[in-house]
C-alpha atoms as a PDB file:
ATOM      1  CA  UNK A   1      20.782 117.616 125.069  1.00  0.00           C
ATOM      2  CA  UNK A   2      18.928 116.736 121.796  1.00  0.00           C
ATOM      3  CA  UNK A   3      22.004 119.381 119.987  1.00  0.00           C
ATOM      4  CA  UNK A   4      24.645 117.745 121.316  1.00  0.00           C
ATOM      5  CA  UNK A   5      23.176 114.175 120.431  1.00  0.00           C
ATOM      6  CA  UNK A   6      22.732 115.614 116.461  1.00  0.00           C
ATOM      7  CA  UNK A   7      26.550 116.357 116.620  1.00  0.00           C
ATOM      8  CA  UNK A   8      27.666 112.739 118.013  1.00  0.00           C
ATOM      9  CA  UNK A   9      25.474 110.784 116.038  1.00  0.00           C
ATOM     10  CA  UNK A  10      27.288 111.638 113.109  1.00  0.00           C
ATOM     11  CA  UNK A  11      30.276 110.299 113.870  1.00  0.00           C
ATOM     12  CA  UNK A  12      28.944 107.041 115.730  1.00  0.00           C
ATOM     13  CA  UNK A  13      26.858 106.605 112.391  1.00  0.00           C
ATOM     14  CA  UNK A  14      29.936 106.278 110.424  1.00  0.00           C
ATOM     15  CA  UNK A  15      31.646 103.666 113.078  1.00  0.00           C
ATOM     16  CA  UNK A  16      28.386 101.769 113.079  1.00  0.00           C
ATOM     17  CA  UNK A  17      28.355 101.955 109.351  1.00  0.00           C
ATOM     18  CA  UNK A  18      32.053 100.264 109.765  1.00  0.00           C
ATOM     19  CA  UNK A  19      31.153  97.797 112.125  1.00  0.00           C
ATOM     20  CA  UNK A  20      28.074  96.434 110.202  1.00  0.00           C
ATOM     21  CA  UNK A  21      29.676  96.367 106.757  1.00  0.00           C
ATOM     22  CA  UNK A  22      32.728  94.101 108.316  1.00  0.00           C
ATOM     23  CA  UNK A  23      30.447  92.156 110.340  1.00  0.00           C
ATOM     24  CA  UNK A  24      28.505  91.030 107.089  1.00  0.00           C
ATOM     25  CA  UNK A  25      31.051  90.995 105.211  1.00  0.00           C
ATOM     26  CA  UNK A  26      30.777  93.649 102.499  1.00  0.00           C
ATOM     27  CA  UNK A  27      34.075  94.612 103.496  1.00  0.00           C
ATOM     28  CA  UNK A  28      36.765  91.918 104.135  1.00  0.00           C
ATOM     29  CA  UNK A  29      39.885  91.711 106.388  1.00  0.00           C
ATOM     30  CA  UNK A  30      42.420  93.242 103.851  1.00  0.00           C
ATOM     31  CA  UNK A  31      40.859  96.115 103.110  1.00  0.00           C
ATOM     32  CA  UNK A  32      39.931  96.953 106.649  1.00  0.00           C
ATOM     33  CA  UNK A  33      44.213  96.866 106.636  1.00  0.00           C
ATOM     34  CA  UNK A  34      44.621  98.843 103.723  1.00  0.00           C
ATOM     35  CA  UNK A  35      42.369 101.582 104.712  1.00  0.00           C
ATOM     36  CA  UNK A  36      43.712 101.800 107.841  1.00  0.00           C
ATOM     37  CA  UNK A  37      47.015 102.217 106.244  1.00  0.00           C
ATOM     38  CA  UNK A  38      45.566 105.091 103.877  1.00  0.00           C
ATOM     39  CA  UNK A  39      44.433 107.091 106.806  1.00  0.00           C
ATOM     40  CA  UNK A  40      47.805 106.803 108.886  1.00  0.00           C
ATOM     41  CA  UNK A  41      50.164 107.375 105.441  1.00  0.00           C
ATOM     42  CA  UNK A  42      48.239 109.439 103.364  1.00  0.00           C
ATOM     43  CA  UNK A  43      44.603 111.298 104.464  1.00  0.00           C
ATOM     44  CA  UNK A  44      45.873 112.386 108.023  1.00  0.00           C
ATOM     45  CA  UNK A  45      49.592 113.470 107.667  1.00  0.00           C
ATOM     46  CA  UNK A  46      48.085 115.502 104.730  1.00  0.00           C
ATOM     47  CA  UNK A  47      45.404 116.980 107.184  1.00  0.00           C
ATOM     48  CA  UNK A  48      48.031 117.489 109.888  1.00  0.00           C
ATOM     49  CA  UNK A  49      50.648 118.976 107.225  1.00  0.00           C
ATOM     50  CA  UNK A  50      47.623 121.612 106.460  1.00  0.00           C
ATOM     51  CA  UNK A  51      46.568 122.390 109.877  1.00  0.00           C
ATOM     52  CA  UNK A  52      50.715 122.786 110.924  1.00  0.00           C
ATOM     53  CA  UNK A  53      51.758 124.757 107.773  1.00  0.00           C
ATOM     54  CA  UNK A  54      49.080 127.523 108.709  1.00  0.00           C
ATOM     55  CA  UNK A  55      49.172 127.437 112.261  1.00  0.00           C
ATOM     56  CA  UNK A  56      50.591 130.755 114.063  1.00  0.00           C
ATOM     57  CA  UNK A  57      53.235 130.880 116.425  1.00  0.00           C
ATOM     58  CA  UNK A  58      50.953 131.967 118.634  1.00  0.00           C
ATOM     59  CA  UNK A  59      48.202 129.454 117.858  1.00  0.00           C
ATOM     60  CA  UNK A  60      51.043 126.702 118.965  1.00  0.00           C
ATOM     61  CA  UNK A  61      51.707 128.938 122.199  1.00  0.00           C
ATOM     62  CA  UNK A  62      49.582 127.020 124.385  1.00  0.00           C
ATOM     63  CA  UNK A  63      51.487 125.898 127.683  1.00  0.00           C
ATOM     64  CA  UNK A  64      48.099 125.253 129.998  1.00  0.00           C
ATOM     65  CA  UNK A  65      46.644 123.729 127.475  1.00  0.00           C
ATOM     66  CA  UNK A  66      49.907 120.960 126.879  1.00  0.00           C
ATOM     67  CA  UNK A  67      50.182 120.667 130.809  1.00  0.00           C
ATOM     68  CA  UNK A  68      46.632 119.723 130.932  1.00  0.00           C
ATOM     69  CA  UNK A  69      46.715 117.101 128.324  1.00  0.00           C
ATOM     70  CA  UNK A  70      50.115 116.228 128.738  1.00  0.00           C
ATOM     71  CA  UNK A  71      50.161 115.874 132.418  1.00  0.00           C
ATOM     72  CA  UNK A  72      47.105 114.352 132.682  1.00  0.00           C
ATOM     73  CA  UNK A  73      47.958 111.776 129.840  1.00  0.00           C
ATOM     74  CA  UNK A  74      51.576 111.378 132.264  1.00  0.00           C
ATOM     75  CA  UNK A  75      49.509 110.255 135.341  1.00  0.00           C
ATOM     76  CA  UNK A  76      47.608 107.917 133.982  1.00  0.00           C
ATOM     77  CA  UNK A  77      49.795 105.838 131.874  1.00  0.00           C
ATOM     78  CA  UNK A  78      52.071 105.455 134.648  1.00  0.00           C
ATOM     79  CA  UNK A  79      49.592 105.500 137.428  1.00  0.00           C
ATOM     80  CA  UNK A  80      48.227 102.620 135.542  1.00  0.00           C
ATOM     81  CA  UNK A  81      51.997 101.278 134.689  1.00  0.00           C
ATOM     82  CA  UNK A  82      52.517 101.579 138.897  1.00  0.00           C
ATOM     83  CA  UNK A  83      49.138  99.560 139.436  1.00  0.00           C
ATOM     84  CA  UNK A  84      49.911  96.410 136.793  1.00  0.00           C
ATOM     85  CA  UNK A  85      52.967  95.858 138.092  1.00  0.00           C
ATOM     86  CA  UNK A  86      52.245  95.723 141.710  1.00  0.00           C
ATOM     87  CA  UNK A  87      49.830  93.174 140.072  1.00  0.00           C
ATOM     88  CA  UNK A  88      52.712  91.007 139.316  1.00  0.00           C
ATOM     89  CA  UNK A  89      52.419  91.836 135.300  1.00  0.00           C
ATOM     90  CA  UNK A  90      55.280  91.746 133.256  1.00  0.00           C
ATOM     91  CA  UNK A  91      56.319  95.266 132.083  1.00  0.00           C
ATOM     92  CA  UNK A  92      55.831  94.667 128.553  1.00  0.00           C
ATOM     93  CA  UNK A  93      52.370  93.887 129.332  1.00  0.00           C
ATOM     94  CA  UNK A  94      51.780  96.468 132.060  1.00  0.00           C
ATOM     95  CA  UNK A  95      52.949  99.049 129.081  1.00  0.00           C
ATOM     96  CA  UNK A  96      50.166  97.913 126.980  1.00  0.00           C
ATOM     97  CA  UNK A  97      47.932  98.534 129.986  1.00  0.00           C
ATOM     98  CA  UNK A  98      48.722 101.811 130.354  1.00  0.00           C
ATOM     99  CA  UNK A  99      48.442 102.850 127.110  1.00  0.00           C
ATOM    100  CA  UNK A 100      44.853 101.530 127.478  1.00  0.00           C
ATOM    101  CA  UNK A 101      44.027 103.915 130.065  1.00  0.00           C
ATOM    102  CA  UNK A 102      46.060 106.950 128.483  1.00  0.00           C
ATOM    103  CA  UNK A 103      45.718 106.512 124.427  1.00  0.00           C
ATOM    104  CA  UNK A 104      43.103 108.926 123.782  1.00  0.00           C
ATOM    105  CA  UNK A 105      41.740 108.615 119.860  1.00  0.00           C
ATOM    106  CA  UNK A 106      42.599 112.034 119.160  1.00  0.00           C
ATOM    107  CA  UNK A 107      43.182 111.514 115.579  1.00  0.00           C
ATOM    108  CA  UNK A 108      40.475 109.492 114.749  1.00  0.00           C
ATOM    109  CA  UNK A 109      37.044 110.795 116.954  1.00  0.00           C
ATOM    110  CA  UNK A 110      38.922 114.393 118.364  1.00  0.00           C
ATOM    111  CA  UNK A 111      39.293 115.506 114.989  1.00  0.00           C
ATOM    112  CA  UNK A 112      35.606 114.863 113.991  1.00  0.00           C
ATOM    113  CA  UNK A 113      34.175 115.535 117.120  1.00  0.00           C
ATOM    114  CA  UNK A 114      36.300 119.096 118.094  1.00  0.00           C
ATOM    115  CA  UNK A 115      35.767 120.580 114.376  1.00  0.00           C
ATOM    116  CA  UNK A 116      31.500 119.894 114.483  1.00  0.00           C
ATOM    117  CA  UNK A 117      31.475 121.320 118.246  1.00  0.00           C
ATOM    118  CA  UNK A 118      34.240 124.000 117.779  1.00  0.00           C
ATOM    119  CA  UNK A 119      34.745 124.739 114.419  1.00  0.00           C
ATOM    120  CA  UNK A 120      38.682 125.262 112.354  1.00  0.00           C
ATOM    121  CA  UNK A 121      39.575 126.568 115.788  1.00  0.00           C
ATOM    122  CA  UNK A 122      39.898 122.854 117.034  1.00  0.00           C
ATOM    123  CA  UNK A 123      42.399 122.080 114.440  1.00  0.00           C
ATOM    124  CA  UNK A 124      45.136 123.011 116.169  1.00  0.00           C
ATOM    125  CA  UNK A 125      45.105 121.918 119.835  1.00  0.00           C
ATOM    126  CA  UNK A 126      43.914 118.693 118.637  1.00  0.00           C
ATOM    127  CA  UNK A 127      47.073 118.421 116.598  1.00  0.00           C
ATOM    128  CA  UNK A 128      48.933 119.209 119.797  1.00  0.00           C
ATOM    129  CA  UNK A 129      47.029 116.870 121.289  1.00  0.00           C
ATOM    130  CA  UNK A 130      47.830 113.833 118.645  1.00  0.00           C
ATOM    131  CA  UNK A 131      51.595 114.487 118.856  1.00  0.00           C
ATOM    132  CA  UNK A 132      51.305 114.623 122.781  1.00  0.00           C
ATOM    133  CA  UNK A 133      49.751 111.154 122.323  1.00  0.00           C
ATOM    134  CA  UNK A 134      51.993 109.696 119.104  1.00  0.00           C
ATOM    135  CA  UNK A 135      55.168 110.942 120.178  1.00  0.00           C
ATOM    136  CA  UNK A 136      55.352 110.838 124.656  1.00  0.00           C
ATOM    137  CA  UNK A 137      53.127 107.973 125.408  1.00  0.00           C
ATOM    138  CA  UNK A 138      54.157 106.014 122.277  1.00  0.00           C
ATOM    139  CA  UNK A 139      57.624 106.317 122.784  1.00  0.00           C
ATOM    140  CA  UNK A 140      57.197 105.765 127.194  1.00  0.00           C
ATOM    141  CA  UNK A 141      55.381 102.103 125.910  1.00  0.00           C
ATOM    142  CA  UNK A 142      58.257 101.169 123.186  1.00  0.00           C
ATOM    143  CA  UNK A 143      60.867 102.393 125.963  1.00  0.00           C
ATOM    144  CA  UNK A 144      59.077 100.106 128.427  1.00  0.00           C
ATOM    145  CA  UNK A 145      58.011  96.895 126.001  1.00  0.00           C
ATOM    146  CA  UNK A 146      61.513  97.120 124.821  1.00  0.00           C
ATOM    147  CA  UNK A 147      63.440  96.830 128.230  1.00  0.00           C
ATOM    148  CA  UNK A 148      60.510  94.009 129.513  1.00  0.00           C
ATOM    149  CA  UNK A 149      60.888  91.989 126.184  1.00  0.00           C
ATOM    150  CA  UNK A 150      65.006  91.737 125.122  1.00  0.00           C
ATOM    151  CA  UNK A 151      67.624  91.262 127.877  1.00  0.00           C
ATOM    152  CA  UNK A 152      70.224  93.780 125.884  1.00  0.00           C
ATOM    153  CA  UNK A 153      68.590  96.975 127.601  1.00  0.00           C
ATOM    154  CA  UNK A 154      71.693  98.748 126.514  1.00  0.00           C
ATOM    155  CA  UNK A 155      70.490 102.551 126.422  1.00  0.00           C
ATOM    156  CA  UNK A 156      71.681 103.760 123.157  1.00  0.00           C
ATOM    157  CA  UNK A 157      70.704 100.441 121.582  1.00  0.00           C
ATOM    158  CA  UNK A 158      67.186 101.484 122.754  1.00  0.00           C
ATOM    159  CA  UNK A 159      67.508 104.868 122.227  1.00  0.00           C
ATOM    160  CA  UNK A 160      68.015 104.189 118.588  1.00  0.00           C
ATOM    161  CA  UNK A 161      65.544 101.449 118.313  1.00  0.00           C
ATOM    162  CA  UNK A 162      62.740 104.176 119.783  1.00  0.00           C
ATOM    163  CA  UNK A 163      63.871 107.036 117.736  1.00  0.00           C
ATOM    164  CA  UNK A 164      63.661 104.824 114.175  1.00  0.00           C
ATOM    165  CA  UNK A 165      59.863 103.937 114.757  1.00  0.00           C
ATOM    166  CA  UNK A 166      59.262 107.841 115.799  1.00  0.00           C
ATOM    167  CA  UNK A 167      61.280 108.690 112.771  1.00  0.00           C
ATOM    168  CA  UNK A 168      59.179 106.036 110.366  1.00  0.00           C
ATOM    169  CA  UNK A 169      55.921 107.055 111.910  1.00  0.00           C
ATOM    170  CA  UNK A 170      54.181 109.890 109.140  1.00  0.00           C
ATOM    171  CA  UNK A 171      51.751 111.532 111.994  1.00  0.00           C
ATOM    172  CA  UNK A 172      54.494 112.969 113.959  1.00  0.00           C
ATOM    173  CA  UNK A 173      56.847 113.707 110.725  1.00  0.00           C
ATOM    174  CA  UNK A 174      53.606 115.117 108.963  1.00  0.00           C
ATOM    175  CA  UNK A 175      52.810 118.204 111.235  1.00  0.00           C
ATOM    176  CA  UNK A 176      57.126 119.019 111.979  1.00  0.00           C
ATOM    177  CA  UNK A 177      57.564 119.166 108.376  1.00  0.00           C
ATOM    178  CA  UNK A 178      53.963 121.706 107.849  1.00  0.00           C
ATOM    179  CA  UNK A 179      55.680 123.388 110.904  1.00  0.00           C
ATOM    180  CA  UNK A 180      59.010 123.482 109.416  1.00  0.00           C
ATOM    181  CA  UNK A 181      57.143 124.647 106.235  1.00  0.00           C
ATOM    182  CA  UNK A 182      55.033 127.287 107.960  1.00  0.00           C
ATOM    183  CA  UNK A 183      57.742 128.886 109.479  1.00  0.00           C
ATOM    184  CA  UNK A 184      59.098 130.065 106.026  1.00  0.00           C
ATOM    185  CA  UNK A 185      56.643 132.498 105.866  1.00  0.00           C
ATOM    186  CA  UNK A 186      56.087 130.901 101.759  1.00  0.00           C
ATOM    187  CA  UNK A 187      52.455 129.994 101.147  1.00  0.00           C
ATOM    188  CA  UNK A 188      51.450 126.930  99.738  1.00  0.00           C
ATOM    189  CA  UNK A 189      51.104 127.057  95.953  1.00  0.00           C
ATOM    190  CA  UNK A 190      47.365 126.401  94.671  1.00  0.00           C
ATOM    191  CA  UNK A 191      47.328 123.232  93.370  1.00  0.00           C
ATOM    192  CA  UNK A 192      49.381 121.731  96.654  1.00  0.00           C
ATOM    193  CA  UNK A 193      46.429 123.750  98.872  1.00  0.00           C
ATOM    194  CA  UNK A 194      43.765 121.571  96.932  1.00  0.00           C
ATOM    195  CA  UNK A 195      45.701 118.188  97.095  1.00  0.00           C
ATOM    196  CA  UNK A 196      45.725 118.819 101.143  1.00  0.00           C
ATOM    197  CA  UNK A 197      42.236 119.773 101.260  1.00  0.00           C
ATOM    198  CA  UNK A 198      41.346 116.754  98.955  1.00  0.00           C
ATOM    199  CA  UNK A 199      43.265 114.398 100.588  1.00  0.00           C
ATOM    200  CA  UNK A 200      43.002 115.965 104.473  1.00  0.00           C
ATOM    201  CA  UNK A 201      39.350 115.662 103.432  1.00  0.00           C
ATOM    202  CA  UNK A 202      38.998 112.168 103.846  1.00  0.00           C
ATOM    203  CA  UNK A 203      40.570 111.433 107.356  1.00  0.00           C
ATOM    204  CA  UNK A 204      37.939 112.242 109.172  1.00  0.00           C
ATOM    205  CA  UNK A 205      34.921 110.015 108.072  1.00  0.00           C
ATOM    206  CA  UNK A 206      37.081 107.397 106.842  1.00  0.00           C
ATOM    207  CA  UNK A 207      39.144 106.955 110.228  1.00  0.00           C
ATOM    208  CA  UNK A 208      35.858 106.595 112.058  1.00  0.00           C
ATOM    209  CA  UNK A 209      34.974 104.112 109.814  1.00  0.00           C
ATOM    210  CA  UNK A 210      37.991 102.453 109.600  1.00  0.00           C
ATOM    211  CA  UNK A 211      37.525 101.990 113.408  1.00  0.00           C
ATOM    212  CA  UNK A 212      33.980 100.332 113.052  1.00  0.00           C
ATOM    213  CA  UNK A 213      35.595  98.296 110.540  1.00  0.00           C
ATOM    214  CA  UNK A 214      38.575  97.495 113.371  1.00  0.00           C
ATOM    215  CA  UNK A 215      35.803  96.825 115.686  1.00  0.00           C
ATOM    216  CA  UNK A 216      33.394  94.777 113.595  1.00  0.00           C
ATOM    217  CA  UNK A 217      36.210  92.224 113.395  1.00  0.00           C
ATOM    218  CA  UNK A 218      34.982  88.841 115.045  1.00  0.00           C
ATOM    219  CA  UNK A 219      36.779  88.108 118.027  1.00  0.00           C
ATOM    220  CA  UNK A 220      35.960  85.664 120.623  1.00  0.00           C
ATOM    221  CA  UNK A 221      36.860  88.276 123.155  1.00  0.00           C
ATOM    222  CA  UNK A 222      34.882  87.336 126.035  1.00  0.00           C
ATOM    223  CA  UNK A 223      36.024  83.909 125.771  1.00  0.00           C
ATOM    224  CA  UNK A 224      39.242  83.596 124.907  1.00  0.00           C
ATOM    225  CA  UNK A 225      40.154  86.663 127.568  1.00  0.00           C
ATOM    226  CA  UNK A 226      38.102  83.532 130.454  1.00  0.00           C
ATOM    227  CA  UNK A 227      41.019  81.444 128.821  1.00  0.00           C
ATOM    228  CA  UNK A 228      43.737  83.336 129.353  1.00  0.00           C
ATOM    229  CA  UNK A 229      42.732  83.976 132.686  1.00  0.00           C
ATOM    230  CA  UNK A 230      41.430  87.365 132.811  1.00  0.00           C
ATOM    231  CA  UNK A 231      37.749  88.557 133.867  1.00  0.00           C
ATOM    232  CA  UNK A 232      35.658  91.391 132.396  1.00  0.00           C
ATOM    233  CA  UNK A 233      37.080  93.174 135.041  1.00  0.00           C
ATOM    234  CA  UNK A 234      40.321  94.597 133.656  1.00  0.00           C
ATOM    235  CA  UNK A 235      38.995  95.895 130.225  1.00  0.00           C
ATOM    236  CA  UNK A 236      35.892  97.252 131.980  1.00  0.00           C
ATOM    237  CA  UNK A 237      38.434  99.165 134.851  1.00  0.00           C
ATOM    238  CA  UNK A 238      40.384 100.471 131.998  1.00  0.00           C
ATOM    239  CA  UNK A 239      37.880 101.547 130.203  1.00  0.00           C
ATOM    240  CA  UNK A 240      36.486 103.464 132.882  1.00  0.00           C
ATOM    241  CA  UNK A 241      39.774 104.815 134.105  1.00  0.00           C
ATOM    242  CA  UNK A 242      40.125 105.966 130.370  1.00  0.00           C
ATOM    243  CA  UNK A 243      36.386 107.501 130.073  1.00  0.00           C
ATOM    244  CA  UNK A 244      36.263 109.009 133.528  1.00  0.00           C
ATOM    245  CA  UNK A 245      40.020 109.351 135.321  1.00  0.00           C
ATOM    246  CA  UNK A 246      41.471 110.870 132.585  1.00  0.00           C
ATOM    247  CA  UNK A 247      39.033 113.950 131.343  1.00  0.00           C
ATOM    248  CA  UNK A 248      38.725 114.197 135.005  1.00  0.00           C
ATOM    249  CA  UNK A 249      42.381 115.076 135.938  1.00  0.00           C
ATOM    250  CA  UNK A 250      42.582 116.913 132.915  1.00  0.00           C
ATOM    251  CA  UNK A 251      39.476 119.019 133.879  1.00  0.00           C
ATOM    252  CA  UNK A 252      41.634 119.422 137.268  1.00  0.00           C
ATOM    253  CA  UNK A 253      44.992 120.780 135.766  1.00  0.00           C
ATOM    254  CA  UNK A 254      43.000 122.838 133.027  1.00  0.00           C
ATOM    255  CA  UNK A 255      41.149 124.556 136.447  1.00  0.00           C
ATOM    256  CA  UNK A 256      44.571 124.731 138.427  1.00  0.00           C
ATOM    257  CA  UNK A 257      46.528 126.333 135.370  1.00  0.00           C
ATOM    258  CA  UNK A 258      43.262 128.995 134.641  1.00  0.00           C
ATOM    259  CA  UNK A 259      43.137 127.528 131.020  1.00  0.00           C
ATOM    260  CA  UNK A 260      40.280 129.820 128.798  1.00  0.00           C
ATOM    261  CA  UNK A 261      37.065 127.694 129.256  1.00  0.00           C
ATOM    262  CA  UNK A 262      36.647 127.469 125.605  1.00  0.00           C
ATOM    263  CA  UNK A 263      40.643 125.317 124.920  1.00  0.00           C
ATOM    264  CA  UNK A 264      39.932 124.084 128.435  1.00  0.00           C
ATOM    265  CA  UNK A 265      36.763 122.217 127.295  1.00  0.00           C
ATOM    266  CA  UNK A 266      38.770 120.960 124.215  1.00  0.00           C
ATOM    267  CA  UNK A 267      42.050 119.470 125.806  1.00  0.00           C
ATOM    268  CA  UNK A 268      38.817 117.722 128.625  1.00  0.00           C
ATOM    269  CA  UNK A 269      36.868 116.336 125.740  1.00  0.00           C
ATOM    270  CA  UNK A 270      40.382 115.349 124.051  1.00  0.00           C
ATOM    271  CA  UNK A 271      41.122 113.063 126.938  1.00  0.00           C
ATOM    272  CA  UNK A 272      37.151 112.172 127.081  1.00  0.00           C
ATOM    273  CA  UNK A 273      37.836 110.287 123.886  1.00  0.00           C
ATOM    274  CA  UNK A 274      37.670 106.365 123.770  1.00  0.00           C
ATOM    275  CA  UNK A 275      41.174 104.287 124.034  1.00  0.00           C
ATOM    276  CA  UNK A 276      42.423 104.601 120.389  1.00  0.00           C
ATOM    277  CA  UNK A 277      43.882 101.246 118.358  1.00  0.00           C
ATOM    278  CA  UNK A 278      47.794 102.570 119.139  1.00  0.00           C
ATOM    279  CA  UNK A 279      48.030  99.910 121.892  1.00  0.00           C
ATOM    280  CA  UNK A 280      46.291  96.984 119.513  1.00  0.00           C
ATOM    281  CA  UNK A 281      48.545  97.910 117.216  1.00  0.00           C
ATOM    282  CA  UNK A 282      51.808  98.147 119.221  1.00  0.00           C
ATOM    283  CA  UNK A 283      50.823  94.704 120.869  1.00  0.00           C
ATOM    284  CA  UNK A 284      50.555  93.029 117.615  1.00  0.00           C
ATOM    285  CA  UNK A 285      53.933  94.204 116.703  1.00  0.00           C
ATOM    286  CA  UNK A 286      55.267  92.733 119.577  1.00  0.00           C
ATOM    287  CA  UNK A 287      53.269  89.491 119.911  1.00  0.00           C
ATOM    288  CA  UNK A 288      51.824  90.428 123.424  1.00  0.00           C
ATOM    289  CA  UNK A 289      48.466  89.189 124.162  1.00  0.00           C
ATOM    290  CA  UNK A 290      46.111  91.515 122.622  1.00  0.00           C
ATOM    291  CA  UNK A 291      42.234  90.296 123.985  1.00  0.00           C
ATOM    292  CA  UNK A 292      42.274  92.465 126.852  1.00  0.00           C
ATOM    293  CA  UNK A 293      43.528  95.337 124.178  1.00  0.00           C
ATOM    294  CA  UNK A 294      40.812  94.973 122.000  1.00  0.00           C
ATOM    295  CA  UNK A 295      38.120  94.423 124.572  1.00  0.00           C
ATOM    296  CA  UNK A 296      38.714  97.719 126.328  1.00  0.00           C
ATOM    297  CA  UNK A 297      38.984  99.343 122.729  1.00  0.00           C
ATOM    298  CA  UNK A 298      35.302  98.265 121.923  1.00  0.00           C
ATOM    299  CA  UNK A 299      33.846  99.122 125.674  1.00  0.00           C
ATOM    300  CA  UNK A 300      35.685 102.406 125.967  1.00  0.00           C
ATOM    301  CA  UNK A 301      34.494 103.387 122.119  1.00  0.00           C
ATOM    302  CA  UNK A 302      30.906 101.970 122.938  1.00  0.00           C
ATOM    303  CA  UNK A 303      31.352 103.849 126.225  1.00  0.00           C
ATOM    304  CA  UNK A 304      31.884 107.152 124.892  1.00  0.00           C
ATOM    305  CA  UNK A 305      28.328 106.850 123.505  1.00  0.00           C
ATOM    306  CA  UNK A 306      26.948 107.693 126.832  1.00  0.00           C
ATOM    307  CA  UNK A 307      30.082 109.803 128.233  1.00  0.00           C
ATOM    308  CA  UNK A 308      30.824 112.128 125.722  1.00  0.00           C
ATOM    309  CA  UNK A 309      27.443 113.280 125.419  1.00  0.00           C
ATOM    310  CA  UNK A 310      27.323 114.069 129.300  1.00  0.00           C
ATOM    311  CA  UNK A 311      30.056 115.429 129.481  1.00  0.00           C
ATOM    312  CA  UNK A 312      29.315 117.886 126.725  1.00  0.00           C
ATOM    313  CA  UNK A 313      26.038 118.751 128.712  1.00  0.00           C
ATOM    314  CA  UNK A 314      28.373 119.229 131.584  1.00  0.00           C
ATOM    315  CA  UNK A 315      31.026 121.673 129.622  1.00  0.00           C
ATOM    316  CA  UNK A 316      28.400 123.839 128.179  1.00  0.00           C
ATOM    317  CA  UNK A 317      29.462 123.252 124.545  1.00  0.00           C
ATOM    318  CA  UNK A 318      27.528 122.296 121.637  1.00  0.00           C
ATOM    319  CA  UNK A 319      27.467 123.488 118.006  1.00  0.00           C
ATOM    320  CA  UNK A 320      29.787 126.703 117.279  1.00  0.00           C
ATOM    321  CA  UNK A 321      28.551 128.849 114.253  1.00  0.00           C
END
């Protein structure tokens, strides 16, 4: 137990080292923006350009891994969907909520996490893992928001509106073009292989601060969320359905398709990890109320304190040589 708590303290260190430099203000609301914006357009499409431009054919080949996550992620998010709208929520709304419950950080923590516990051989399915995420339950939310918030719901109209944000966003055109690049068989030239190391370098540590930072902003949460009618209740359900339903179907599919233990353990911790800030993000874009967002954000992240630990106990996996 005392292993597997050296190899999450790490990372929680760095998110605690975000939250308390925003919270006294040694780091101020634009650049908690601007790094943000460094990670998502510059340190982790280079680390995902890296990962996909070496990657094997075979290392991609990984169908019980993708049902596991993928399904998994499916039944959830519109599980959850089915659930807020028997609720009576609007479906832009209910979108956000299922993100909540789906949205695994994969970029941010998996990353992180799956290289200290498994090594370079993490790289991969936790690529697989972030498109899964970016590029299904991303465009299933912008699909949804998009026919609950504008009354044209002509298909092409919002077949073309989905497509441009997919096409704009740099961590699913990041690893397609490494793929696309990889698949030459042409080896990246020196210098390029440095710049991706240099820059893929930095992802890691500073997207785990970047979320402390993203956390450590004040928000009344508990307050305003009274105001707008809402409990605890609903950040503290999705939370849970995101820290315990979702590894916990995975864990079911990755049994029922015979994944190998060791990718098995991966794609369970992969849906283990706290709700990621996709859903804060996509709700600020679209002016939906975001305090239930950002509440189950923080208690799902402060969550995985306890969970992830356990559930590495429970897996078998610690540090890989």
């Amino acid at each position: 137990m005392l292993s597997i708590l050296s190899i999450v303290a790490p990372v929680f260190a760095l998110i605690a080292s975000g939250y308390v430099a925003r919270r006294i203000g040694v780091i101020g609301l634009a650049a908690v923006s601007e790094l943000n914006r460094f990670v998502v357009y510059l340190a982790l499409p280079a680390l995902l350009f890296d990962v996909m431009a070496h990657a094997k054919a075979s290392d991609l080949a990984q169908p019980g891994f993708i049902v596991a996550f993928g399904v998994a992620c499916g039944i959830v998010f519109y599980g959850t969907l089915g659930v807020s709208l028997l609720m009576r929520r609007p479906l832009a709304s209910a979108s956000i909520d299922s993100l909540l419950g789906s949205y695994a950080n994969t970029a941010y923590m998996g990353f992180p996490v799956l290289l200290m516990l498994f090594g370079t051989d993490s790289l991969v399915p936790v690529t697989i893992a972030s498109i899964l995420t970016v590029c299904v339950l991303f465009a299933s939310a912008i699909v949804l928001i998009e026919i609950g918030s504008h009354s044209d719901r002509h298909p092409l109209r919002l077949a073309r509106k989905v497509g441009a944000s997919l096409i704009r966003n740099p961590l699913l055109i990041a690893p397609l073009l490494g793929a696309l690049y990889g698949a030459t068989g042409l080896g990246l030239p020196t210098a390029a292989e440095t710049f991706l190391k240099l820059l893929g370098g930095a992802a890691s540590p500073l997207a785990l601060v970047v979320i402390g930072l993203f956390l450590g902003e004040p928000r009344p949460v508990a307050a305003a969320a009274r105001a707008a009618g809402h409990g605890a209740d609903p950040a503290a359900l999705l939370a849970a359905v995101k820290l315990l339903v979702h590894p916990a179907l995975t864990w079911g599919l990755a049994m029922a398709m015979a994944v190998p233990p060791r990718l098995a353990a991966m794609a369970v911790l992969l849906s283990a990890m706290p709700t990621g800030t996709g859903p804060f993000m996509l709700a600020e874009f679209y002016k939906l109320p975001a305090v239930v967002t950002s509440a189950v954000i923080l208690v799902s992240t402060l969550g995985a304190l306890v969970t992830l630990p356990l559930l590495m106990l429970a897996l078998g996996v610690g540090a890989q040589p």
